[in-house]
C-alpha atoms as a PDB file:
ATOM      1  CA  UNK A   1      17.423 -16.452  10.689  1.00  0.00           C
ATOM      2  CA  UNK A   2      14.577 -16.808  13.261  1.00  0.00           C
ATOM      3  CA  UNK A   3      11.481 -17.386  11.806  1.00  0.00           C
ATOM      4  CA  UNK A   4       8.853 -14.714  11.575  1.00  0.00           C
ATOM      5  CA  UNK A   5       5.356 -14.189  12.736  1.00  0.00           C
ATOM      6  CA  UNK A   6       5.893 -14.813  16.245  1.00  0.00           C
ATOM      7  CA  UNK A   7       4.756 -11.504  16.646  1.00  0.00           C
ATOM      8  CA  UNK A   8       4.514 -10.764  20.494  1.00  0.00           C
ATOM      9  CA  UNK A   9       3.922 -13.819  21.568  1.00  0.00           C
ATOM     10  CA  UNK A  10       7.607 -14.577  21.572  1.00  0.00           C
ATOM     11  CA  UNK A  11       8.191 -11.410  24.179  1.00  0.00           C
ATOM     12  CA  UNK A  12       5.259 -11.960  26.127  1.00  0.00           C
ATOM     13  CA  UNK A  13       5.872 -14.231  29.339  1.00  0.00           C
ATOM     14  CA  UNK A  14       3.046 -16.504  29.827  1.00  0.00           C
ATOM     15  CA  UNK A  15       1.778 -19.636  32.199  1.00  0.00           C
ATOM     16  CA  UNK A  16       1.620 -21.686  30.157  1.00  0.00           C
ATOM     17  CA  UNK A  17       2.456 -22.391  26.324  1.00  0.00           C
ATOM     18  CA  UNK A  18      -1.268 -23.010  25.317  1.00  0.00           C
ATOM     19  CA  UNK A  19      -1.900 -19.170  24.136  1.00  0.00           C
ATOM     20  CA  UNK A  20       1.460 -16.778  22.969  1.00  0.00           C
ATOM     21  CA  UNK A  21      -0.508 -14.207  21.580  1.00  0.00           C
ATOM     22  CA  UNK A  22      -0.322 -10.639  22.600  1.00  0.00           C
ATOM     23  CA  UNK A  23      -4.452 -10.046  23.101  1.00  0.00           C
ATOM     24  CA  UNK A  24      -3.874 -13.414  25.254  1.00  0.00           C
ATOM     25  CA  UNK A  25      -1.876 -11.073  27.826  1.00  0.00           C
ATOM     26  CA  UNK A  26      -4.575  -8.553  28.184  1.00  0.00           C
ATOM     27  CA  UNK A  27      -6.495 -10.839  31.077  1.00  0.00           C
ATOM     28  CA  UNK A  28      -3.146 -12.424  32.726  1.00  0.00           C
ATOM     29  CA  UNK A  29      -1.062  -8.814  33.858  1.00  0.00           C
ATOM     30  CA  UNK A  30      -1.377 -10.940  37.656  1.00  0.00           C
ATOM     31  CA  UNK A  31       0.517 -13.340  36.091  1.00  0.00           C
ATOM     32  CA  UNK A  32       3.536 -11.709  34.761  1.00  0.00           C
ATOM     33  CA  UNK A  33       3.324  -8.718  37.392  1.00  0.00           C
ATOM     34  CA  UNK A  34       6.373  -9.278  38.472  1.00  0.00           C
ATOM     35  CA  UNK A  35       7.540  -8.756  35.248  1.00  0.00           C
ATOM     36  CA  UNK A  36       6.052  -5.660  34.845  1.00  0.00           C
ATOM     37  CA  UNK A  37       7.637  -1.983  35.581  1.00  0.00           C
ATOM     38  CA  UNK A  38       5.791   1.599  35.735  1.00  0.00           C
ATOM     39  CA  UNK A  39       8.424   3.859  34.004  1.00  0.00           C
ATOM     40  CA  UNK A  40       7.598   7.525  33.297  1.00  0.00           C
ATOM     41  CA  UNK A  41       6.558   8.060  29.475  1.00  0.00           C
ATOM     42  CA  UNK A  42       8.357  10.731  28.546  1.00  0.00           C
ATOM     43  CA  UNK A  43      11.455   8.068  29.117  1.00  0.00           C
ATOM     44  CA  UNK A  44      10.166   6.076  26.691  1.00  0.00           C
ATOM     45  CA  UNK A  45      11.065   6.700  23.083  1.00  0.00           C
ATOM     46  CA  UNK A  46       9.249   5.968  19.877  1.00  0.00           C
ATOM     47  CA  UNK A  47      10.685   2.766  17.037  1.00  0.00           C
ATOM     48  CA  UNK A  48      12.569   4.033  14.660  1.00  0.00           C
ATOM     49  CA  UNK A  49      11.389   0.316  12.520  1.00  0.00           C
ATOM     50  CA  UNK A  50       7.337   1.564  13.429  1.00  0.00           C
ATOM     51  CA  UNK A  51       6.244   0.651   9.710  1.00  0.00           C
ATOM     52  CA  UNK A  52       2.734   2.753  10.459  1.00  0.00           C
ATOM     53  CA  UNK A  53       2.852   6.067   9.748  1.00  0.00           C
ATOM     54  CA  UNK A  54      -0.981   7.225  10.267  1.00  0.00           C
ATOM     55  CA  UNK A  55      -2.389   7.541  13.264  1.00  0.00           C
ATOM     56  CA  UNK A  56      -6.398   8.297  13.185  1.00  0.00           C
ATOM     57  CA  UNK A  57      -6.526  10.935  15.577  1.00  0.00           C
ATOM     58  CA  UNK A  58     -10.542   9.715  16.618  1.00  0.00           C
ATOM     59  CA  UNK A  59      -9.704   5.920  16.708  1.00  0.00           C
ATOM     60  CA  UNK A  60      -6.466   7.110  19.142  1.00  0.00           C
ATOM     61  CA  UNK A  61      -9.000   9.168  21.357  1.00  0.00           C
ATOM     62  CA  UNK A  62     -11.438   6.205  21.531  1.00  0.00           C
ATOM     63  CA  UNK A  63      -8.237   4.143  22.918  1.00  0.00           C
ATOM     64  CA  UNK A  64      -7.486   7.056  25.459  1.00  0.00           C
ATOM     65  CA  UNK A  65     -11.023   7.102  26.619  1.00  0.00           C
ATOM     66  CA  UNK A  66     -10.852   3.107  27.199  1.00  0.00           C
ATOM     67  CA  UNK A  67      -7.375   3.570  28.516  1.00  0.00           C
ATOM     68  CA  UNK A  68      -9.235   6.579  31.457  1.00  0.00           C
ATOM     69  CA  UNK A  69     -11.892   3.982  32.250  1.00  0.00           C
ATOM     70  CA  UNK A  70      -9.591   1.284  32.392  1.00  0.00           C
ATOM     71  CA  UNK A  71      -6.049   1.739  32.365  1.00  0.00           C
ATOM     72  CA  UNK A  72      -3.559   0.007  29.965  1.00  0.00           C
ATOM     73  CA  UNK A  73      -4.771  -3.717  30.089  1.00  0.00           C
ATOM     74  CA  UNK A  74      -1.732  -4.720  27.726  1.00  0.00           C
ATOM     75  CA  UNK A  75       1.498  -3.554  29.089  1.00  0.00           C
ATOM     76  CA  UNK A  76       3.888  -2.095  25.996  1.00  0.00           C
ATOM     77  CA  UNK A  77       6.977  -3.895  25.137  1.00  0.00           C
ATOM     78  CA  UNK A  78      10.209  -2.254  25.338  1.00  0.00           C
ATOM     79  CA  UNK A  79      14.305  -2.373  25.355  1.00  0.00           C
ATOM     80  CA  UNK A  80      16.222  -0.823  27.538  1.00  0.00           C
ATOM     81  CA  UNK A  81      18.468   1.516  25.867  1.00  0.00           C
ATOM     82  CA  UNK A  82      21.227   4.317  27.312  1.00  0.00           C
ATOM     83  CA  UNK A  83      18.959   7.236  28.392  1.00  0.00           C
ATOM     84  CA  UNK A  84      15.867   5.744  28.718  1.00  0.00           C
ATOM     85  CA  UNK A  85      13.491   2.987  27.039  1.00  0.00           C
ATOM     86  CA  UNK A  86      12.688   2.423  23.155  1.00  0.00           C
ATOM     87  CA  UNK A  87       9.418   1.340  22.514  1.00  0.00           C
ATOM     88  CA  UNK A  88       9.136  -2.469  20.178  1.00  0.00           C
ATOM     89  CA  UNK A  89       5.192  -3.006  20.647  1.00  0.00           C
ATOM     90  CA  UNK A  90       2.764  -0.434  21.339  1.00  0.00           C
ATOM     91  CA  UNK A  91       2.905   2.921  19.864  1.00  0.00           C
ATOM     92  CA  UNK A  92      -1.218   3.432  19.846  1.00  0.00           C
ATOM     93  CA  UNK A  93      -1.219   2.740  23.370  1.00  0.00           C
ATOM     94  CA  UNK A  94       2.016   4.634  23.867  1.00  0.00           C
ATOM     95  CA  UNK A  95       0.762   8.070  21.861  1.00  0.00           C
ATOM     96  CA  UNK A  96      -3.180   7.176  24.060  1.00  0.00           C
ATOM     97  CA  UNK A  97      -1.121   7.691  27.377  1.00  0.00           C
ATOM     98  CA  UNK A  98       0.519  10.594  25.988  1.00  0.00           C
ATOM     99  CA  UNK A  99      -3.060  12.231  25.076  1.00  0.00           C
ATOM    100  CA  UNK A 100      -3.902  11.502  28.539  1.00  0.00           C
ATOM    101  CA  UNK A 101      -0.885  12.994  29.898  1.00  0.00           C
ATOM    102  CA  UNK A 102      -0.270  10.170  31.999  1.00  0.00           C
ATOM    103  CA  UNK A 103       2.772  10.209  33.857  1.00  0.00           C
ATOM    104  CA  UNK A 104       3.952   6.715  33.464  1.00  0.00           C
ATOM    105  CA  UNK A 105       3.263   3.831  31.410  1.00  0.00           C
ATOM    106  CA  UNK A 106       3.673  -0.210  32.024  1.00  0.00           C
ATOM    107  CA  UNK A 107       5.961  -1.369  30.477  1.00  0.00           C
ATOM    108  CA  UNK A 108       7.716  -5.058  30.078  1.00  0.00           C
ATOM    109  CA  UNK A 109      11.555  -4.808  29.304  1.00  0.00           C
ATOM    110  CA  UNK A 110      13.438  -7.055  26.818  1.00  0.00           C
ATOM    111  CA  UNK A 111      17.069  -7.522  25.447  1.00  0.00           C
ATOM    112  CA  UNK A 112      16.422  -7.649  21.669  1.00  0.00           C
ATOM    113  CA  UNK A 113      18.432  -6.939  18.604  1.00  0.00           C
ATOM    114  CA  UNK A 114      17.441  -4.121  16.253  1.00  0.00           C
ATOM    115  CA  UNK A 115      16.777  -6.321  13.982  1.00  0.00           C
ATOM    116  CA  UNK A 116      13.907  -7.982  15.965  1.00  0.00           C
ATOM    117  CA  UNK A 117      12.761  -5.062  16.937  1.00  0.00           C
ATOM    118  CA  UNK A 118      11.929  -4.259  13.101  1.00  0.00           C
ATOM    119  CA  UNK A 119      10.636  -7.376  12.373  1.00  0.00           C
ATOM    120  CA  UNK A 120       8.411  -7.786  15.569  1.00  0.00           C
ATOM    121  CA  UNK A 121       7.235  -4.094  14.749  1.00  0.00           C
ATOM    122  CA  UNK A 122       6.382  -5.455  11.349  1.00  0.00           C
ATOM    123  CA  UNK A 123       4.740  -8.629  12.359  1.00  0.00           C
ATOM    124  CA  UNK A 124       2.593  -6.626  15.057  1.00  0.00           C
ATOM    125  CA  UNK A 125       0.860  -4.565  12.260  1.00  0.00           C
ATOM    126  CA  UNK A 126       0.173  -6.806   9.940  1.00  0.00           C
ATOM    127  CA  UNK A 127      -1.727  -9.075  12.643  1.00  0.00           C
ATOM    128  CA  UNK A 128      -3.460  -6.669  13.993  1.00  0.00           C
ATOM    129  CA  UNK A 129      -4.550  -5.140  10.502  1.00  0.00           C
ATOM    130  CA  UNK A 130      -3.788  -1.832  11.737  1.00  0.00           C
ATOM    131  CA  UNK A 131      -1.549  -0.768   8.605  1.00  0.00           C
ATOM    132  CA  UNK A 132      -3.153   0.716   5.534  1.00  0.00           C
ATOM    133  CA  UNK A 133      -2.075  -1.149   1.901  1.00  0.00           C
ATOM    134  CA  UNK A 134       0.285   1.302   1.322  1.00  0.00           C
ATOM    135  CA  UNK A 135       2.257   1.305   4.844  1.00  0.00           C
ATOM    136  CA  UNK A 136       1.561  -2.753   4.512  1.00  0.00           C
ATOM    137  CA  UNK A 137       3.321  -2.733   0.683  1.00  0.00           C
ATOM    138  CA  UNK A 138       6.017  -1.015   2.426  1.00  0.00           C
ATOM    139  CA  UNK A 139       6.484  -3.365   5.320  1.00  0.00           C
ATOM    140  CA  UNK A 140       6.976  -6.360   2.867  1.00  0.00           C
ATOM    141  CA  UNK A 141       9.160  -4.569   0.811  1.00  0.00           C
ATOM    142  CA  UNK A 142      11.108  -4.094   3.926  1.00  0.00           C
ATOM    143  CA  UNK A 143      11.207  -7.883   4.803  1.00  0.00           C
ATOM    144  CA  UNK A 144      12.630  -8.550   1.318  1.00  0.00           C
ATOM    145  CA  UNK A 145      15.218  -6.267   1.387  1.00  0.00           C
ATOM    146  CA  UNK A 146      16.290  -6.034   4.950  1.00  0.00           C
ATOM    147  CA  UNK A 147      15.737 -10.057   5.910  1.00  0.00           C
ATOM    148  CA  UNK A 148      16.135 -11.216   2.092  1.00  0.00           C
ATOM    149  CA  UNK A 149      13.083 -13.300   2.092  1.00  0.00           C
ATOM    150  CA  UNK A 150      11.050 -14.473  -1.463  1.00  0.00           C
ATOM    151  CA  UNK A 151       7.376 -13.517  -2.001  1.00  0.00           C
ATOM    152  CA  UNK A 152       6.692 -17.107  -1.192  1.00  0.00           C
ATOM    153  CA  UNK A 153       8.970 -16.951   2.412  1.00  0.00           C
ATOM    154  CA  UNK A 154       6.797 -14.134   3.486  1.00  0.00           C
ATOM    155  CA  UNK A 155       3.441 -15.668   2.858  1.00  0.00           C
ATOM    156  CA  UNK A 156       4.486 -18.670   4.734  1.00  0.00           C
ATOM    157  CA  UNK A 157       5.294 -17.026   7.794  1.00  0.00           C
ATOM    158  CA  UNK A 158       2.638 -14.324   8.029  1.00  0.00           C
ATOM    159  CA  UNK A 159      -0.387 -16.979   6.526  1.00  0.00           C
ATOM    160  CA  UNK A 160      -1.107 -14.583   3.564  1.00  0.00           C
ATOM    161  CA  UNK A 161      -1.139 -16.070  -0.230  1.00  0.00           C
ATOM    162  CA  UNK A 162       1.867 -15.107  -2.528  1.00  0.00           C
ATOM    163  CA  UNK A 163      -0.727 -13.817  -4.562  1.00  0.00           C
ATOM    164  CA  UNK A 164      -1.929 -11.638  -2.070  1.00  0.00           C
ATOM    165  CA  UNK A 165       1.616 -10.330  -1.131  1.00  0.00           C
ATOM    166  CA  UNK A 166       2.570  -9.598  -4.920  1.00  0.00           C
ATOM    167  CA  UNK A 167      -0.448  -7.516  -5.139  1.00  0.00           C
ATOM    168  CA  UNK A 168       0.517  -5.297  -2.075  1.00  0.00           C
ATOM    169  CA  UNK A 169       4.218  -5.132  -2.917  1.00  0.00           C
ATOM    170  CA  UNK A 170       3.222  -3.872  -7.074  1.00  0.00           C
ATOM    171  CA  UNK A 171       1.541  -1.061  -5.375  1.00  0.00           C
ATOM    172  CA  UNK A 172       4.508   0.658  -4.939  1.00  0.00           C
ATOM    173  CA  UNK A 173       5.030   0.987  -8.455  1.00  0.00           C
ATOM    174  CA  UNK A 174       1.780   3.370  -8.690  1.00  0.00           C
ATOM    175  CA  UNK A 175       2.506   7.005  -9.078  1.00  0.00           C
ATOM    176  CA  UNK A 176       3.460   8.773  -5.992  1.00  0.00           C
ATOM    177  CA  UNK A 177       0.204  10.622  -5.840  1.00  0.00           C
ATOM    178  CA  UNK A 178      -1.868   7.709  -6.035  1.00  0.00           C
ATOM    179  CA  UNK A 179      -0.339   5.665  -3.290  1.00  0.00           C
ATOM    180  CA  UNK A 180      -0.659   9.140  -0.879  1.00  0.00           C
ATOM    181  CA  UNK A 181      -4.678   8.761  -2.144  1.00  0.00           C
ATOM    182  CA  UNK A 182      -4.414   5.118  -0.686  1.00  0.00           C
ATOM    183  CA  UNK A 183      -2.783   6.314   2.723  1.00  0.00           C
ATOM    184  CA  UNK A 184      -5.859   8.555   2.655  1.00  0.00           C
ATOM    185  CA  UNK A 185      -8.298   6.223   2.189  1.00  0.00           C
ATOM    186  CA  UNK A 186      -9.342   8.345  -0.592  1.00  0.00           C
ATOM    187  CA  UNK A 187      -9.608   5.382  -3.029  1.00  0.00           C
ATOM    188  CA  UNK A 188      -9.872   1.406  -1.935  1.00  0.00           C
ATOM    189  CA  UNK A 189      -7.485  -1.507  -2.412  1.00  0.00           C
ATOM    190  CA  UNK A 190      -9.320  -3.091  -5.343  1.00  0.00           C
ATOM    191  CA  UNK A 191      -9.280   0.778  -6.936  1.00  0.00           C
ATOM    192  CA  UNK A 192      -6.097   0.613  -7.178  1.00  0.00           C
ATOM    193  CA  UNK A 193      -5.717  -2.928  -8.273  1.00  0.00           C
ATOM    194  CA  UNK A 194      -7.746  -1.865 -11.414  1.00  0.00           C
ATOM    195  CA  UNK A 195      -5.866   1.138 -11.691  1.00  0.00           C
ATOM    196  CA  UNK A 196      -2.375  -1.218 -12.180  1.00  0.00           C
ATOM    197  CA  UNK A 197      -3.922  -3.003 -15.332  1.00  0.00           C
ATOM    198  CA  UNK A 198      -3.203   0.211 -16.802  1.00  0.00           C
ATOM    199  CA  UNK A 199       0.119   0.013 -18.864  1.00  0.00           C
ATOM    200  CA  UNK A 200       1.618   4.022 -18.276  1.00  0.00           C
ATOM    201  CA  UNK A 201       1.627   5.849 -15.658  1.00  0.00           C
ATOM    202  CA  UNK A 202      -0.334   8.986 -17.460  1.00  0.00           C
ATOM    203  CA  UNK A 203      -2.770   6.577 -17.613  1.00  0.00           C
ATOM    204  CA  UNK A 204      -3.040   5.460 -13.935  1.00  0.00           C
ATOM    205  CA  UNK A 205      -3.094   8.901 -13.057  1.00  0.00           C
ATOM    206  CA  UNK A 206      -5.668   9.621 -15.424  1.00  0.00           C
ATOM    207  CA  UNK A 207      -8.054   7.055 -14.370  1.00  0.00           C
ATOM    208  CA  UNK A 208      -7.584   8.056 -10.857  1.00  0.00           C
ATOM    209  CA  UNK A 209      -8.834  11.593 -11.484  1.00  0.00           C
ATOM    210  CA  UNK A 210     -11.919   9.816 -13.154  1.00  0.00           C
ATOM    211  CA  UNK A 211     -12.390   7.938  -9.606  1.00  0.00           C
ATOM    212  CA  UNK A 212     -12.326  10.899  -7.231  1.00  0.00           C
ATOM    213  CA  UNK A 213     -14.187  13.323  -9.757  1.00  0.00           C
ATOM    214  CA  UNK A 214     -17.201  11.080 -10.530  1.00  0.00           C
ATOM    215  CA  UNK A 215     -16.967   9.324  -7.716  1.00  0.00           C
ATOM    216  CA  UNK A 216     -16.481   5.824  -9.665  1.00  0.00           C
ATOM    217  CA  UNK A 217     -17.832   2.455  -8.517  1.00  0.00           C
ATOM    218  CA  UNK A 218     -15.564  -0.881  -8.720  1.00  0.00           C
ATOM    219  CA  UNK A 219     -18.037  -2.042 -11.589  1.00  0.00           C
ATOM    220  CA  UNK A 220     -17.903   1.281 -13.381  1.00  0.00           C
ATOM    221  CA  UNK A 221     -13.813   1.111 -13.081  1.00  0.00           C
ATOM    222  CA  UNK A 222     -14.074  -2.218 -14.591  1.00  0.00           C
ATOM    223  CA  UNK A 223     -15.604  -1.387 -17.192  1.00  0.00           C
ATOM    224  CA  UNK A 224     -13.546   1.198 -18.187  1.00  0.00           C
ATOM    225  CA  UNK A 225     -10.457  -0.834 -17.986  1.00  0.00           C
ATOM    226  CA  UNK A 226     -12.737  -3.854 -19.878  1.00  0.00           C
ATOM    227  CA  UNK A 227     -12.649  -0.698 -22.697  1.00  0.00           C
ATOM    228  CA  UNK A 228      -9.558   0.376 -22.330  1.00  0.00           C
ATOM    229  CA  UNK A 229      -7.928  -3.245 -23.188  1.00  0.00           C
ATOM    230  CA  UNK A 230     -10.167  -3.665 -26.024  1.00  0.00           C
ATOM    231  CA  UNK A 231      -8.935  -0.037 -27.163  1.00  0.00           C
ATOM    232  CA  UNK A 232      -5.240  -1.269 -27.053  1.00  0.00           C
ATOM    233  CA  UNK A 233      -5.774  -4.701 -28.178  1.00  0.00           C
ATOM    234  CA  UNK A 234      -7.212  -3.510 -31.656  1.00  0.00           C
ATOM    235  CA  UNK A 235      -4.608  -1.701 -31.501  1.00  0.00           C
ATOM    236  CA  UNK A 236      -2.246  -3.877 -31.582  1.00  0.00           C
ATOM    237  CA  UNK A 237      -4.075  -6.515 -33.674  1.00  0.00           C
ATOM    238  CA  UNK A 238      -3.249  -3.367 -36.514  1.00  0.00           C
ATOM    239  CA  UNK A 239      -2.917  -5.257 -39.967  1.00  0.00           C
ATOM    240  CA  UNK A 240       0.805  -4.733 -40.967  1.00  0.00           C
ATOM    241  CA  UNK A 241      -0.257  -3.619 -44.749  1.00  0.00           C
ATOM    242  CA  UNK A 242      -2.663  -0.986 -43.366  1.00  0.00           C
ATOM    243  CA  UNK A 243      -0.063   0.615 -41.211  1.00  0.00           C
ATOM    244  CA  UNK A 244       2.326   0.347 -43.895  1.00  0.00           C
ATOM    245  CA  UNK A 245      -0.230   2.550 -46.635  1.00  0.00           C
ATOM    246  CA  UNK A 246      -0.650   4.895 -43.757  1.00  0.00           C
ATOM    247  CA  UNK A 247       2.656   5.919 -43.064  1.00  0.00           C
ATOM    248  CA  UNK A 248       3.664   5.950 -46.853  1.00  0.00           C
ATOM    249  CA  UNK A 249       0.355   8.520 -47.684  1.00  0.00           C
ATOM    250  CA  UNK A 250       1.142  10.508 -44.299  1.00  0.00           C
ATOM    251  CA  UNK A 251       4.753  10.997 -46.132  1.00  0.00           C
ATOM    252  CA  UNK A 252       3.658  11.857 -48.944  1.00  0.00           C
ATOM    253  CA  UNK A 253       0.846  14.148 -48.321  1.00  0.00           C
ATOM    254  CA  UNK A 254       3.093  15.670 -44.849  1.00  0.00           C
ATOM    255  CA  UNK A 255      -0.881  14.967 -42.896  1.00  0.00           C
ATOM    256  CA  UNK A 256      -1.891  12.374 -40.493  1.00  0.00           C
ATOM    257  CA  UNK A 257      -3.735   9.737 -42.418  1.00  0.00           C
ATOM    258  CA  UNK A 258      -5.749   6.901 -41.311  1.00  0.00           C
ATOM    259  CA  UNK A 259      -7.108   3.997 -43.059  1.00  0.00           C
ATOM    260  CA  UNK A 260     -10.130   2.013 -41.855  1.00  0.00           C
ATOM    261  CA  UNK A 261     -11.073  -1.105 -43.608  1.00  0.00           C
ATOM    262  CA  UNK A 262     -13.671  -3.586 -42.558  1.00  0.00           C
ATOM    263  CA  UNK A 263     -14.070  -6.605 -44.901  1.00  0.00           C
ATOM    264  CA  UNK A 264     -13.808  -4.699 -48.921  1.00  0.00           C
ATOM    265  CA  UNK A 265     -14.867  -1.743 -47.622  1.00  0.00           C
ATOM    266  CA  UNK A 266     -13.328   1.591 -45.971  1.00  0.00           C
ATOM    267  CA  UNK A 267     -12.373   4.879 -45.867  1.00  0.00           C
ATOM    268  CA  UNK A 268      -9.354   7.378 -45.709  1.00  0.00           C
ATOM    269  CA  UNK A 269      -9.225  10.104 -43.170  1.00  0.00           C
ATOM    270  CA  UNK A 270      -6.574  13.114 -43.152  1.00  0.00           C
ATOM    271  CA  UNK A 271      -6.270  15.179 -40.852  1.00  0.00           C
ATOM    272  CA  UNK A 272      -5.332  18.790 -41.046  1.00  0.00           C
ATOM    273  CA  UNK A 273      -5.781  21.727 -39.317  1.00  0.00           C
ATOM    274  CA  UNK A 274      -6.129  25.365 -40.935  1.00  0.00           C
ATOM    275  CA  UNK A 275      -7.575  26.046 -44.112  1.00  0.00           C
ATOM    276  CA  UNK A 276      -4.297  26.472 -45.716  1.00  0.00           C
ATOM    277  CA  UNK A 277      -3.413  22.844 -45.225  1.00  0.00           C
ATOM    278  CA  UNK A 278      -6.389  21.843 -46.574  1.00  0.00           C
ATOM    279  CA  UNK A 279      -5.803  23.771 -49.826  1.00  0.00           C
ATOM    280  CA  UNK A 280      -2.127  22.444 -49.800  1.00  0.00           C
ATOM    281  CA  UNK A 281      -3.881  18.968 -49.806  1.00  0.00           C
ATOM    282  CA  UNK A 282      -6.109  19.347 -52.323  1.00  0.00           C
ATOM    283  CA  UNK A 283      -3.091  20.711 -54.665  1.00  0.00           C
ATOM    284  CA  UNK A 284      -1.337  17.198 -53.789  1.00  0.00           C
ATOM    285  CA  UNK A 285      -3.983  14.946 -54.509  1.00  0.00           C
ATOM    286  CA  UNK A 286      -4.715  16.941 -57.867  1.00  0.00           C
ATOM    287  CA  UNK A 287      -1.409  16.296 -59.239  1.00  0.00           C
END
């Protein structure tokens, strides 16, 4: 398998071998003119493999308005397919022109397999940071299933730590509506890291809704799930004999009961919730 993170340097011709990356090509179009072809845009179809799926629509007009003042610097990389062109590098620029309405766009043609083209569309948003966690969870996912590489594979050949990638891949296992809040930007990265330490997913959720209503900090999230550990841990830590009193009362008397006991001391609580059930209790413990 070829290696990854290449990126476009490996489909950009160059001078010389001292620079292969794709900003490097934005001051040398002289060099590789020749290279270089002006095909109409509508001819030129979108990757299937694009792992980006939002688009902000003021950060694409900013491009268009650079792109009007001075054209498309950085020609996009394509492959030439049976009616036309698909696109491997360059979708911002591509959907830019298209705002435009320009009638063609340059293009540089090469003979890759589709599975290049996926990774290389990969590789190119990661670099460039242009992929939000969720979209960038998904893209790793992708290079484990689809090119069978390890946590540890993928952090070698894209310079991230394995810690770094396990973090982006376990935020797929968030509920649906929370990863749609990170494609939103509605909640950050380390939001949602916090949000994970939760066990269920009822509790995710509901920690979420605590975020967006009262507009949570990091700190004040941490403290929460500082809170909500202890909560569970004492939970857990339940003394065996206690548990055991509770459930045989609770059978008996056909109420929750609870038994709290710090050092000698304590107290019983049943619960119960009409005034009938009371009475019924009162009966029971009378006998």
């Amino acid at each position: 398998m070829p290696a990854l993170g290449k990126g476009l340097g490996s489909l950009i011709p160059s001078k010389t071998k001292k620079d292969y990356s794709a900003s490097a090509f934005d001051n040398d179009t002289e060099i590789d003119s020749k290279r270089i072809q002006y095909v109409p845009i509508d001819n030129v179809t979108s990757n299937p493999w694009q792992p980006r799926k939002h688009f902000d629509r003021e950060k694409l007009e900013e491009l268009a308005e650079s792109i009007k003042q001075h054209g498309i610097l950085q020609p996009l990389v394509v492959s030439k397919e049976k009616d036309g062109f698909q696109l491997i590098a360059g979708e911002r620029r591509l959907k830019a022109a298209g705002l435009l309405n320009l009638e063609t766009v340059p293009v540089i043609v090469k003979d890759v397999s589709d599975r290049d083209k996926l990774e290389l569309s990969i590789i190119e948003n990661i670099q460039r940071r242009d992929l939000n966690p969720i979209e960038t969870a998904k893209s790793y996912k992708r290079l484990m299933d689809e090119f069978g590489l390890t946590y540890e594979q993928i952090s070698e050949q894209l310079g991230k730590s394995v810690s770094s990638v396990a973090n982006f891949i376990r935020l797929l296992k968030l509920p649906i509506i929370i990863q749609e809040a990170l494609e939103k930007n509605e909640i950050k990265f380390s939001h949602a890291k916090l949000i994970l330490s939760f066990p269920s997913k009822p509790e995710q959720i509901k920690f979420y809704k605590k975020i967006l209503k009262n507009d949570l900090s990091l700190q004040q999230l941490h403290e929460l799930t500082q809170k909500s550990a202890a909560k569970q841990k004492n939970k857990e830590a339940r003394d065996p004999v206690l548990a055991s009193w509770e459930d045989k009362i609770t059978k008996n008397l056909g109420a929750k009961t609870t038994i709290k006991k710090r050092g000698e001391k304590g107290f019983v609580k049943i619960n119960f919730f009409s005034h009938g059930e009371l009475k019924n209790l009162l009966d029971k413990l009378e006998q």
